[in-house]
Protein backbone atom coordinates (compact mmCIF):
# COMPACT_ATOMS: atom_id res chain seq x y z
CA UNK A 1 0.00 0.00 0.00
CA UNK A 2 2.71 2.29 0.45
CA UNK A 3 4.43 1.26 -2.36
CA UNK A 4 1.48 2.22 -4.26
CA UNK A 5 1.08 5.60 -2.58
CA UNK A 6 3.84 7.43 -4.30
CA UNK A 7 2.79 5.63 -8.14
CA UNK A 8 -0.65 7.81 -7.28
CA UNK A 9 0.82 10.82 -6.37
CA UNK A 10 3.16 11.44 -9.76
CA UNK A 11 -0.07 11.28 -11.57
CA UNK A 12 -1.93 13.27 -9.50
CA UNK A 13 1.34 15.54 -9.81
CA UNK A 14 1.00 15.27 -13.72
CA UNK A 15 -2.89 15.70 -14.14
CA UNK A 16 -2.53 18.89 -12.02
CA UNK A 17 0.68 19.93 -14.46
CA UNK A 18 -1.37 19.06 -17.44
CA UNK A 19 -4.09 21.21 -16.47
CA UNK A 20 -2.01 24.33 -15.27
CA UNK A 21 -0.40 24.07 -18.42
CA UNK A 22 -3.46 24.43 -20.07
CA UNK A 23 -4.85 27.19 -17.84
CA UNK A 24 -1.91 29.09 -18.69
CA UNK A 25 -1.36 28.57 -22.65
CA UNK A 26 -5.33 29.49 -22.36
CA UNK A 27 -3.93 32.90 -20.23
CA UNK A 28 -1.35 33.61 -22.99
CA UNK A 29 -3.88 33.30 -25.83
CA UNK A 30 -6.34 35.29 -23.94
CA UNK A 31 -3.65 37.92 -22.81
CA UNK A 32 -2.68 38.09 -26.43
CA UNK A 33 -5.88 38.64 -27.77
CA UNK A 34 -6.63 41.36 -25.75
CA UNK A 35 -3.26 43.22 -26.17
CA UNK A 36 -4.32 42.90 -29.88
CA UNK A 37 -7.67 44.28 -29.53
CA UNK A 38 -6.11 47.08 -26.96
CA UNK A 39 -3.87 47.98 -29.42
CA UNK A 40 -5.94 48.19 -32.12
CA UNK A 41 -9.00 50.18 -30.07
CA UNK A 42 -5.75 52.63 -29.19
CA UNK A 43 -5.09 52.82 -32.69
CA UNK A 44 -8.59 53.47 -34.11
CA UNK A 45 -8.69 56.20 -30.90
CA UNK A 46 -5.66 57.97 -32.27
CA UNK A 47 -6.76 57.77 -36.10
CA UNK A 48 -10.50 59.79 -34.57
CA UNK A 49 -7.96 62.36 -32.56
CA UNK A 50 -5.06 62.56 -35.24
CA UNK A 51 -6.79 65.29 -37.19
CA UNK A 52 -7.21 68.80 -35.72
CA UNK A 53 -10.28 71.00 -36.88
CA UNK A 54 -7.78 74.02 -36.69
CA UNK A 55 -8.69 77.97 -35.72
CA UNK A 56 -9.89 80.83 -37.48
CA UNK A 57 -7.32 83.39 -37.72
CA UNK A 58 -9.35 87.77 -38.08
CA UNK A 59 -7.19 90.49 -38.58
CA UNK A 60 -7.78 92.88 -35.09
CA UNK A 61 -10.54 96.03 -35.82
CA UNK A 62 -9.61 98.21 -32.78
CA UNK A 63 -6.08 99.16 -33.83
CA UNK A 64 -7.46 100.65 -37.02
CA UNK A 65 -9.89 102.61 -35.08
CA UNK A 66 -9.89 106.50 -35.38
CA UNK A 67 -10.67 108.23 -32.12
CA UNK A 68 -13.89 107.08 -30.81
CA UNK A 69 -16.44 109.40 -29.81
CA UNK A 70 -17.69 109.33 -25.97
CA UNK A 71 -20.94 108.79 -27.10
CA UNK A 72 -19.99 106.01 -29.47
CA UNK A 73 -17.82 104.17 -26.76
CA UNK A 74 -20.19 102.23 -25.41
CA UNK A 75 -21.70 100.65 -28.87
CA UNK A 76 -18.36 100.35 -30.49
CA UNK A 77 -17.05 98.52 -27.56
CA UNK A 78 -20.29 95.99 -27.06
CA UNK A 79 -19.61 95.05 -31.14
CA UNK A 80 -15.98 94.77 -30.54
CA UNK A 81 -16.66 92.03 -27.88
CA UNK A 82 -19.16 90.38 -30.28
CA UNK A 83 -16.48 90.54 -32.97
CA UNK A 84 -14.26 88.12 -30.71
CA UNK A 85 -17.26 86.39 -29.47
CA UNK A 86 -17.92 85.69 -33.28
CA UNK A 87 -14.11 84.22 -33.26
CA UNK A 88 -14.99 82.18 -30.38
CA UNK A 89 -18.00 80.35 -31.40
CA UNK A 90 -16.32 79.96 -35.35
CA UNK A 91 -13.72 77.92 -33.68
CA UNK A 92 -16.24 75.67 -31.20
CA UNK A 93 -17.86 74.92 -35.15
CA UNK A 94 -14.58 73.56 -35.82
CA UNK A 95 -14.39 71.35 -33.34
CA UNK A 96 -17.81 70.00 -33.37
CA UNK A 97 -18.13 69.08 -36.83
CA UNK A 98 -14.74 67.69 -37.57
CA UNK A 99 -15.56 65.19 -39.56
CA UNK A 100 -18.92 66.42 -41.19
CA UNK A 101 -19.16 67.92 -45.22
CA UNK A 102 -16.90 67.36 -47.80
CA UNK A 103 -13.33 68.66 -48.33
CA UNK A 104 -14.63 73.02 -48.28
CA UNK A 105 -17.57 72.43 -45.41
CA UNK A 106 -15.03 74.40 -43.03
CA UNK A 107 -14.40 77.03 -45.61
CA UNK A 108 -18.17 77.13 -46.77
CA UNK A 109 -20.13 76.50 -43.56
CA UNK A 110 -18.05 78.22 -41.13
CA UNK A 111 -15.25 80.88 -42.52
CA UNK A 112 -17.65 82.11 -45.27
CA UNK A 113 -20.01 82.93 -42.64
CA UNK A 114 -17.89 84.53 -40.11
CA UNK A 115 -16.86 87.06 -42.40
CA UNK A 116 -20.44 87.83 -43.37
CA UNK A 117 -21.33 88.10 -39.66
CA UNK A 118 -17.81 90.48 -39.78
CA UNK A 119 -19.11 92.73 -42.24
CA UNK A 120 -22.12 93.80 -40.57
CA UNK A 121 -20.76 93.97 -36.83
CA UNK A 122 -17.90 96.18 -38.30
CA UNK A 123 -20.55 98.37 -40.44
CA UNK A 124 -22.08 98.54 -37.16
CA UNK A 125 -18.58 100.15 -35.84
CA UNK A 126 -18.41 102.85 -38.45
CA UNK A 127 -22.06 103.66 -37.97
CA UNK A 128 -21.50 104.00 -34.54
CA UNK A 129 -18.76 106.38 -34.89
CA UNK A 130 -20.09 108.06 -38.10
CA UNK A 131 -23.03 109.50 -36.37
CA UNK A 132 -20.74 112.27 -34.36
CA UNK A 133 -17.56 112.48 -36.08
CA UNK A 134 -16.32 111.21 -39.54
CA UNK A 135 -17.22 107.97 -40.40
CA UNK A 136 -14.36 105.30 -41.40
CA UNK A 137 -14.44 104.06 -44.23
CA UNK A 138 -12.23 100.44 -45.30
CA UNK A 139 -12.99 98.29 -42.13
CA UNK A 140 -14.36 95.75 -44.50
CA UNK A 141 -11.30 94.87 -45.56
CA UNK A 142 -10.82 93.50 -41.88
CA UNK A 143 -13.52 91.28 -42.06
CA UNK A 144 -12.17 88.06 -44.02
CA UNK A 145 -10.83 85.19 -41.85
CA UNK A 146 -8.02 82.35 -42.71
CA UNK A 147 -8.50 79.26 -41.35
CA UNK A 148 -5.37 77.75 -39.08
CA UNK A 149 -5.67 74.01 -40.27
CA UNK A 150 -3.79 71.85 -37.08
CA UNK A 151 -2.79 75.21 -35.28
CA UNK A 152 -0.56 76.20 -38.05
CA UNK A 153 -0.13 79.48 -39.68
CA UNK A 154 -3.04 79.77 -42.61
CA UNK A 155 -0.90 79.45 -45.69
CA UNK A 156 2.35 80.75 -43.64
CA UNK A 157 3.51 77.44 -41.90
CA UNK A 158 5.03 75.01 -43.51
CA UNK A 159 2.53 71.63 -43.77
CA UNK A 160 3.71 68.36 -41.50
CA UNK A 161 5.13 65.78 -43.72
CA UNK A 162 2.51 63.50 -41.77
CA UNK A 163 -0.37 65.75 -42.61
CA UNK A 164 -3.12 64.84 -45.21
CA UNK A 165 -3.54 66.33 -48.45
CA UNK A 166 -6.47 68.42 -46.82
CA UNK A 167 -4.30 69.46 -43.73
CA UNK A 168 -1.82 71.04 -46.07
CA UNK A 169 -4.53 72.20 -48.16
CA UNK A 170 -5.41 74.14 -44.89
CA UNK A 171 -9.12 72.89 -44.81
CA UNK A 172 -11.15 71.13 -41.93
CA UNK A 173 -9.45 67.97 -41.00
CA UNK A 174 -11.34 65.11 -41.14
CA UNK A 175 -14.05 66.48 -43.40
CA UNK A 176 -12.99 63.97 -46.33
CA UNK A 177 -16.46 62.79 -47.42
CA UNK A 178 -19.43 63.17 -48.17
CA UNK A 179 -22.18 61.47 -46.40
CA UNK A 180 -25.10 63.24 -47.90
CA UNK A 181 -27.36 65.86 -47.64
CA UNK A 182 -30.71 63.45 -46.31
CA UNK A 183 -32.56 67.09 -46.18
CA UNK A 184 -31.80 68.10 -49.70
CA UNK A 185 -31.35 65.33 -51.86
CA UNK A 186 -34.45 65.33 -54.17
CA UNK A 187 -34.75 69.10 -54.75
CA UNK A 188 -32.47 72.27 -53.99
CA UNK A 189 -35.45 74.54 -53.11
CA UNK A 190 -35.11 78.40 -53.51
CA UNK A 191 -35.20 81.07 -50.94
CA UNK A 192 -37.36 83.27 -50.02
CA UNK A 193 -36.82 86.73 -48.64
CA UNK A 194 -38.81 89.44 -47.48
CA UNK A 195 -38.74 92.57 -49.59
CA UNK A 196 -37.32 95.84 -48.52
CA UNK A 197 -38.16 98.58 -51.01
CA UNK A 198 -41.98 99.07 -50.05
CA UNK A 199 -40.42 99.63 -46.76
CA UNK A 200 -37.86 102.25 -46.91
CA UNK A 201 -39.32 105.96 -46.43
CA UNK A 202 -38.72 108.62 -49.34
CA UNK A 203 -35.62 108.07 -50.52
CA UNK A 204 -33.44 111.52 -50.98
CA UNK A 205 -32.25 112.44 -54.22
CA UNK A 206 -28.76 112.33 -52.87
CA UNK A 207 -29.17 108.58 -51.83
CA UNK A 208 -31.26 107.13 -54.62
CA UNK A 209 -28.09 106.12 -56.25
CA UNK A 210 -26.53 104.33 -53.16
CA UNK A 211 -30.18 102.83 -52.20
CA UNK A 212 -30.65 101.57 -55.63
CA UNK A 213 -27.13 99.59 -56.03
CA UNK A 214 -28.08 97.69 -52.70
CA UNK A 215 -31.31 97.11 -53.52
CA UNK A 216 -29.99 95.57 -56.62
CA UNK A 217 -27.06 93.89 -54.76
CA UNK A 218 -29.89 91.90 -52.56
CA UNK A 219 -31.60 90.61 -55.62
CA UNK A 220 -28.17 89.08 -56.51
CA UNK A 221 -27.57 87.65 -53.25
CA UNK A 222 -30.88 85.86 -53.70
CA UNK A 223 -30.27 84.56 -57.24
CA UNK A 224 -26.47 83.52 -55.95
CA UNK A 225 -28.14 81.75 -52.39
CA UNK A 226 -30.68 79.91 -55.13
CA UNK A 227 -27.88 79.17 -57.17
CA UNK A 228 -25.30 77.80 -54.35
CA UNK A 229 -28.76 75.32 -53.45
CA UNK A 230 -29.09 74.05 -57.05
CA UNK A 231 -25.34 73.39 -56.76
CA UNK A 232 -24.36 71.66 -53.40
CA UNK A 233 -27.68 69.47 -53.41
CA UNK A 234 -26.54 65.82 -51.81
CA UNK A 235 -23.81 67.88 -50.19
CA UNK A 236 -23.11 68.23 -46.42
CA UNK A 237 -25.75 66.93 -43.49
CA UNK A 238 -29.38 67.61 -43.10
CA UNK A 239 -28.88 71.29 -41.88
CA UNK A 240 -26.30 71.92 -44.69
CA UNK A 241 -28.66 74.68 -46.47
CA UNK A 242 -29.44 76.51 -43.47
CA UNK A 243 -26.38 76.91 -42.22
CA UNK A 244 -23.98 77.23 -45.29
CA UNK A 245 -26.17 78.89 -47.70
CA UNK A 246 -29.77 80.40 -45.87
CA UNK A 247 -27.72 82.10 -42.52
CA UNK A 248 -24.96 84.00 -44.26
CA UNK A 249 -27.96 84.61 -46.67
CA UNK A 250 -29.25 86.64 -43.94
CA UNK A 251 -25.69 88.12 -42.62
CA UNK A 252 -25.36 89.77 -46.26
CA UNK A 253 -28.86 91.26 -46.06
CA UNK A 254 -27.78 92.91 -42.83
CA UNK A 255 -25.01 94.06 -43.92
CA UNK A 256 -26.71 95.09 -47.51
CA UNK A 257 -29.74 96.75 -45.99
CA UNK A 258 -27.45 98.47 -43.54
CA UNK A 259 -25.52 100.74 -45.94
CA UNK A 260 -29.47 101.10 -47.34
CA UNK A 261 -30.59 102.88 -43.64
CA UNK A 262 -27.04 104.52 -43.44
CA UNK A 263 -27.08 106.44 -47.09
CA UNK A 264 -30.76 107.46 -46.31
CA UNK A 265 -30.00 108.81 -43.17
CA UNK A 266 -27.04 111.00 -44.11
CA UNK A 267 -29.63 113.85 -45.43
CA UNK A 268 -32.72 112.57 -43.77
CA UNK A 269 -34.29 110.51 -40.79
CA UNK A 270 -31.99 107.02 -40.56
CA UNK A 271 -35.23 104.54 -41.18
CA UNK A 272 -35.24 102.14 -38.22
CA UNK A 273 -36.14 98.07 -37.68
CA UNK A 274 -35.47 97.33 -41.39
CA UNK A 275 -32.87 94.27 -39.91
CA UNK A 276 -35.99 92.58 -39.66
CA UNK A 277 -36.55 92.20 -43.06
CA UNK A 278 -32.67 90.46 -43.39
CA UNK A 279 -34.15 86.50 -42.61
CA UNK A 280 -35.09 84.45 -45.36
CA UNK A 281 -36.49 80.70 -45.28
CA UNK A 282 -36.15 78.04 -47.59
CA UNK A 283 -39.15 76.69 -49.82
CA UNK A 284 -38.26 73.03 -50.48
C-alpha cells in the first residue's frame, strides 16, 4: 500500500501539471488577444484624434480705429466684444463638426459665414462712430478670416510631412467625405426673402443712387443663395442649407440693408427696424 502511494501521487502531480499548463497557454492566448484588440482600439482612438479641426485666424478692428467718440464708446465697444465672441463660437464649429461635409464644409459653412457676420458687426462700428464724427471708411477689408488648419499658420507654416492632403490644403481635417445631404437630396429649393423697397421711407435724391445699387445687390444675393442650393444638393448633413447657404444669406442682407438705412440717413431721418426684413427661409 505504500508502495502504491507514491505511483498515485506522480499522476496526481502530472494531471494537475497538465491542467495548469493548459490554464496558462489558455492565459497567454487570452492575454494576447486582448493586447491585440487594446492595441488596435488605441489605434482606431488615435486615427478619430489625429486630425485637428484648426482655428480661425481675423485680422484685429480696434487698432485701425480712429478716435472714438464718448458717445460712441459704449456701442463700439459691445460690437468689438461680439467681434471676438464671433471668433470664439467659429472655432467651437470647428471642433464640433470635424468630420462632417466634404473637403470646403469648413471654408463654406463656417469661414464664409464669419466674415459675413464680420461685415455687418464692423458696419455697425463705423455707424456707430459716423453718427458724431467722420465715419471710417475700409474696415471691410478687416472682415475676411483664414483658417489655421492643425494650429498652423493659414498658408504661412510650412505643412507636416505626416499631414493629409487636406491638412496642407489648410481645410477642416477630417471632413474627407461626403455622407449626404438626407434634407436636400431630391430638390435644392429656392429662398425666399422678405422685400425691402416698399419699406424704406422717401428716398433723398442724394441717396437714390446708393439705395438703388443695394437694392440691386440683394436681388443678386438671392439669385447667388438659389444658385449655391441648385449646386451643393446631396452635399453636407441635413442642416447643410441653413447653415452654409440660408444664414450667411441673412448676414449679407444685414449688412446690404445696412448701408441702405445709413445712405438714407445721411440727409434725412436714418429709417429704423429694417434688420428685420434680413431672414429668409427656404421653400423646399
Amino acid at each position: 500500500m505504500s508502495r502504491a502511494l507514491p505511483k498515485y501521487n506522480k499522476r496526481r502531480v502530472a494531471i494537475i501539471g497538465g491542467v495548469a499548463a493548459v490554464a496558462l497557454s489558455g492565459a497567454v492566448i487570452a492575454g494576447s488577444a486582448l493586447a491585440g484588440e487594446t492595441s488596435k482600439s488605441t489605434n482606431t482612438q488615435a486615427a478619430r484624434t489625429k486630425a485637428s479641426p484648426g482655428t480661425v485666424n481675423c485680422p484685429a478692428v480696434a487698432p485701425s480705429l480712429p478716435a472714438i467718440p464718448a458717445s460712441a464708446k459704449a456701442e463700439v465697444d459691445r460690437n468689438l466684444a461680439l467681434l471676438d465672441t464671433q471668433i470664439a463660437e467659429a472655432n467651437k464649429r470647428l471642433v464640433d463638426t470635424v468630420g462632417q461635409g466634404g473637403a470646403n464644409f469648413a471654408q463654406n459653412a463656417i469661414i464664409g459665414p464669419l466674415k459675413d457676420k464680420r461685415v455687418a458687426t464692423i458696419n455697425r462700428i463705423a455707424t456707430a462712430i459716423g453718427r458724431t464724427a467722420a465715419k471710417p471708411t475700409g474696415l471691410d477689408s478687416l472682415a475676411p478670416c483664414t483658417l489655421n488648419a492643425g494650429g498652423a499658420a493659414g498658408g504661412g507654416a510650412a505643412a507636416s510631412p505626416s499631414a493629409s492632403p487636406t491638412q496642407q490644403a489648410g481645410g477642416n481635417t477630417g471632413n474627407t467625405g461626403n455622407t449626404g445631404n438626407t434634407g436636400n437630396t431630391n430638390a435644392a429649393g429656392t429662398v425666399s426673402c422678405p422685400a425691402v423697397a416698399p419699406s424704406l421711407p422717401a428716398i433723398p435724391a442724394s441717396a437714390k443712387a446708393e439705395v438703388d445699387r443695394n437694392l440691386a445687390l440683394l436681388d443678386t444675393q438671392i439669385a447667388e443663395a438659389n444658385k449655391r442650393l441648385v449646386d451643393t444638393v446631396g452635399q453636407g448633413g441635413p442642416n447643410f442649407a441653413q447653415n452654409a447657404i440660408v444664414g450667411p444669406l441673412k448676414d449679407k442682407r444685414v449688412a446690404t440693408i445696412n448701408r441702405i438705412a445709413t445712405a438714407i440717413g445721411r440727409t434725412a431721418a436714418k429709417p429704423q427696424g429694417l434688420d428685420s426684413l434680413a431672414a429668409c427661409t427656404l421653400n423646399k
